[in-house]
Protein backbone atom coordinates (compact mmCIF):
# COMPACT_ATOMS: atom_id res chain seq x y z
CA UNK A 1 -22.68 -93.65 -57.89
CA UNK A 2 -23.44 -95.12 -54.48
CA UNK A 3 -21.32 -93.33 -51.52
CA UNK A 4 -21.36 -95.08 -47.98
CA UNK A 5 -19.62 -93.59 -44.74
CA UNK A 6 -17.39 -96.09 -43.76
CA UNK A 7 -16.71 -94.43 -40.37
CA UNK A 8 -19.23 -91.82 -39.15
CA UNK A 9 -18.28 -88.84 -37.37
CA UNK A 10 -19.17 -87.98 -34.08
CA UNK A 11 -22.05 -85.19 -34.82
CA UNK A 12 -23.33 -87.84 -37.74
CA UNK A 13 -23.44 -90.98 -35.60
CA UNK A 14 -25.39 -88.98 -32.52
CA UNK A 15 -27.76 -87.97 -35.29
CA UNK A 16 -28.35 -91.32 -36.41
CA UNK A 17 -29.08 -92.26 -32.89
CA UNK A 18 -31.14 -89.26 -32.24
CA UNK A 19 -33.20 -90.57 -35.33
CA UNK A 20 -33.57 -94.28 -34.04
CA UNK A 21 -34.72 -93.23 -30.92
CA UNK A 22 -37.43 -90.84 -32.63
CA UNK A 23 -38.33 -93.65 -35.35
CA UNK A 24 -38.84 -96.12 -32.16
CA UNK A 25 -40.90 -93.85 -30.65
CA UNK A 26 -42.88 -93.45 -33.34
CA UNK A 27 -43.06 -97.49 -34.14
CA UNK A 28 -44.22 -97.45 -30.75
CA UNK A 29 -46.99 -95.38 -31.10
CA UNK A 30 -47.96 -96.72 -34.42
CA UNK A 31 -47.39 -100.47 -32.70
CA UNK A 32 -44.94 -101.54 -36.03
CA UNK A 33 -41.70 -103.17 -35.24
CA UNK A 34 -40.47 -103.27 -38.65
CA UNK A 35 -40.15 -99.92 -38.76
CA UNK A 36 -37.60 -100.13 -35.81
CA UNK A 37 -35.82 -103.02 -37.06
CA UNK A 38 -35.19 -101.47 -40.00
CA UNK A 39 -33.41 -98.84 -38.54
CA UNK A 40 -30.89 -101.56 -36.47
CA UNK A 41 -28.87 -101.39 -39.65
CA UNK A 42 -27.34 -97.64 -39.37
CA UNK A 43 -27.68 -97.32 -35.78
CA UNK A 44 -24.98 -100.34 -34.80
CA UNK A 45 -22.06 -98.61 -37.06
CA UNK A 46 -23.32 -95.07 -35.39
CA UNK A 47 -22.97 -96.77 -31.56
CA UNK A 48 -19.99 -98.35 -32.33
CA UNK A 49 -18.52 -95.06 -34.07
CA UNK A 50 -20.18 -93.42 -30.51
CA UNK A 51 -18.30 -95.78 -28.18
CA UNK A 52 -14.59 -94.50 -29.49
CA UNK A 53 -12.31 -95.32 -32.12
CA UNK A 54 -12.74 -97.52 -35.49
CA UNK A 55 -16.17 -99.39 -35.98
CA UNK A 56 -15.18 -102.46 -36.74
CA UNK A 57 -13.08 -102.63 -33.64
CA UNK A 58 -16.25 -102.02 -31.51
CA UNK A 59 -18.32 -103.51 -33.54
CA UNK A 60 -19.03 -106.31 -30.56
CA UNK A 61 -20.22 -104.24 -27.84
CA UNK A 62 -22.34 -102.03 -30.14
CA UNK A 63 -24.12 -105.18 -30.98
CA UNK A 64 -24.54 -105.96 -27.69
CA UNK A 65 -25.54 -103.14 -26.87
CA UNK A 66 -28.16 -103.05 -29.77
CA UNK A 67 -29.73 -106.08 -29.24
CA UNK A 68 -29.63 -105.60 -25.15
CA UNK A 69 -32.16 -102.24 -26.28
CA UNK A 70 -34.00 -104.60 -29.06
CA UNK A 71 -34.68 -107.33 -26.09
CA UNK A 72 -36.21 -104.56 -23.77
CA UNK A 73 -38.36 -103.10 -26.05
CA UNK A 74 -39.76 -106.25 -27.18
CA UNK A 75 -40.32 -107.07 -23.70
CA UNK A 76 -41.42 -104.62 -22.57
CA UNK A 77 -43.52 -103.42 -25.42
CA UNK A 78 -47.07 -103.26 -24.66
CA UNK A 79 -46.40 -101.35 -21.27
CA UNK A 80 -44.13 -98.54 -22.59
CA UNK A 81 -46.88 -98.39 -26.01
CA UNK A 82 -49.41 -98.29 -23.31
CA UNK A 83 -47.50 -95.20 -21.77
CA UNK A 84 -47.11 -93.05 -25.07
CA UNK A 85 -50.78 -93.57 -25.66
CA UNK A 86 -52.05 -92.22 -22.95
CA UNK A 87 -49.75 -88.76 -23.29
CA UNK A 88 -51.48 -88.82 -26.86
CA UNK A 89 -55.26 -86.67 -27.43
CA UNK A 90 -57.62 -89.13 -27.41
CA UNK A 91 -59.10 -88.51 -31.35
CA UNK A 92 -55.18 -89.27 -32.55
CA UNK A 93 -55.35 -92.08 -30.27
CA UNK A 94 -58.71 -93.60 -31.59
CA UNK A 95 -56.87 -93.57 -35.36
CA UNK A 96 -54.50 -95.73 -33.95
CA UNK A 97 -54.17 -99.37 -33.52
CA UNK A 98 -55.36 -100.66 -30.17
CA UNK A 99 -53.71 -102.69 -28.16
CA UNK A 100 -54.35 -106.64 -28.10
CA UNK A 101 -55.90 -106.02 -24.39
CA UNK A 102 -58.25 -103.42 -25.49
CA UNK A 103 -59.07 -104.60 -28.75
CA UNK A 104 -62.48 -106.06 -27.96
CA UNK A 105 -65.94 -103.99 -28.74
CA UNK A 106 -66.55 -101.01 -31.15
CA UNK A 107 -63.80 -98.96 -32.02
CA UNK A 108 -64.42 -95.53 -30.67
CA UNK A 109 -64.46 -92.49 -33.26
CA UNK A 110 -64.07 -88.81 -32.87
């Protein structure tokens, strides 16, 4: 009934990746860092899968390498948000959430 890749294949676990980094830049847009830490849980096996060999033998420096991308986002958050926003049209970007800087006075509508 349930069916789960042990080991994913090289086209699968750049796809997974490929998908992170789209769902990240999405969370970044929509400011929600659950949605990117839910993600941490296929993209570790797909990095370590990506980095040669089994996954549990490279399980370490995927995590590393995980986290090491986790700690720079989170840092560096409201600058690369910040960034996206302002490639955005500015009626998509009044739906959004503001950031914490801006978030003082009427909220402007389109």
């Amino acid at each position: 009934m349930f069916y789960q890749v042990a080991e994913p294949t090289g086209a699968g676990a750049v796809g997974v990746v490929v998908l992170f980094l789209l769902f990240a830049t999405i969370a970044l847009i929509i400011d929600r860092r659950s949605l990117l830490t839910s993600g941490m849980f296929y993209v570790v096996p797909a990095i370590a899968s990506l980095s040669g060999g089994l996954v549990y033998t490279n399980m370490a420096p995927a995590l590393f390498l995980a986290g090491g991308l986790l700690t720079v986002l989170a840092v560096q958050w409201t600058r690369l948000r910040e960034v996206l926003l302002r490639q955005l049209p500015d009626k998509l970007v009044a739906q959004l959430p503001r950031p914490q800087l801006k978030a003082v006075g009427p909220r402007p509508v389109y």
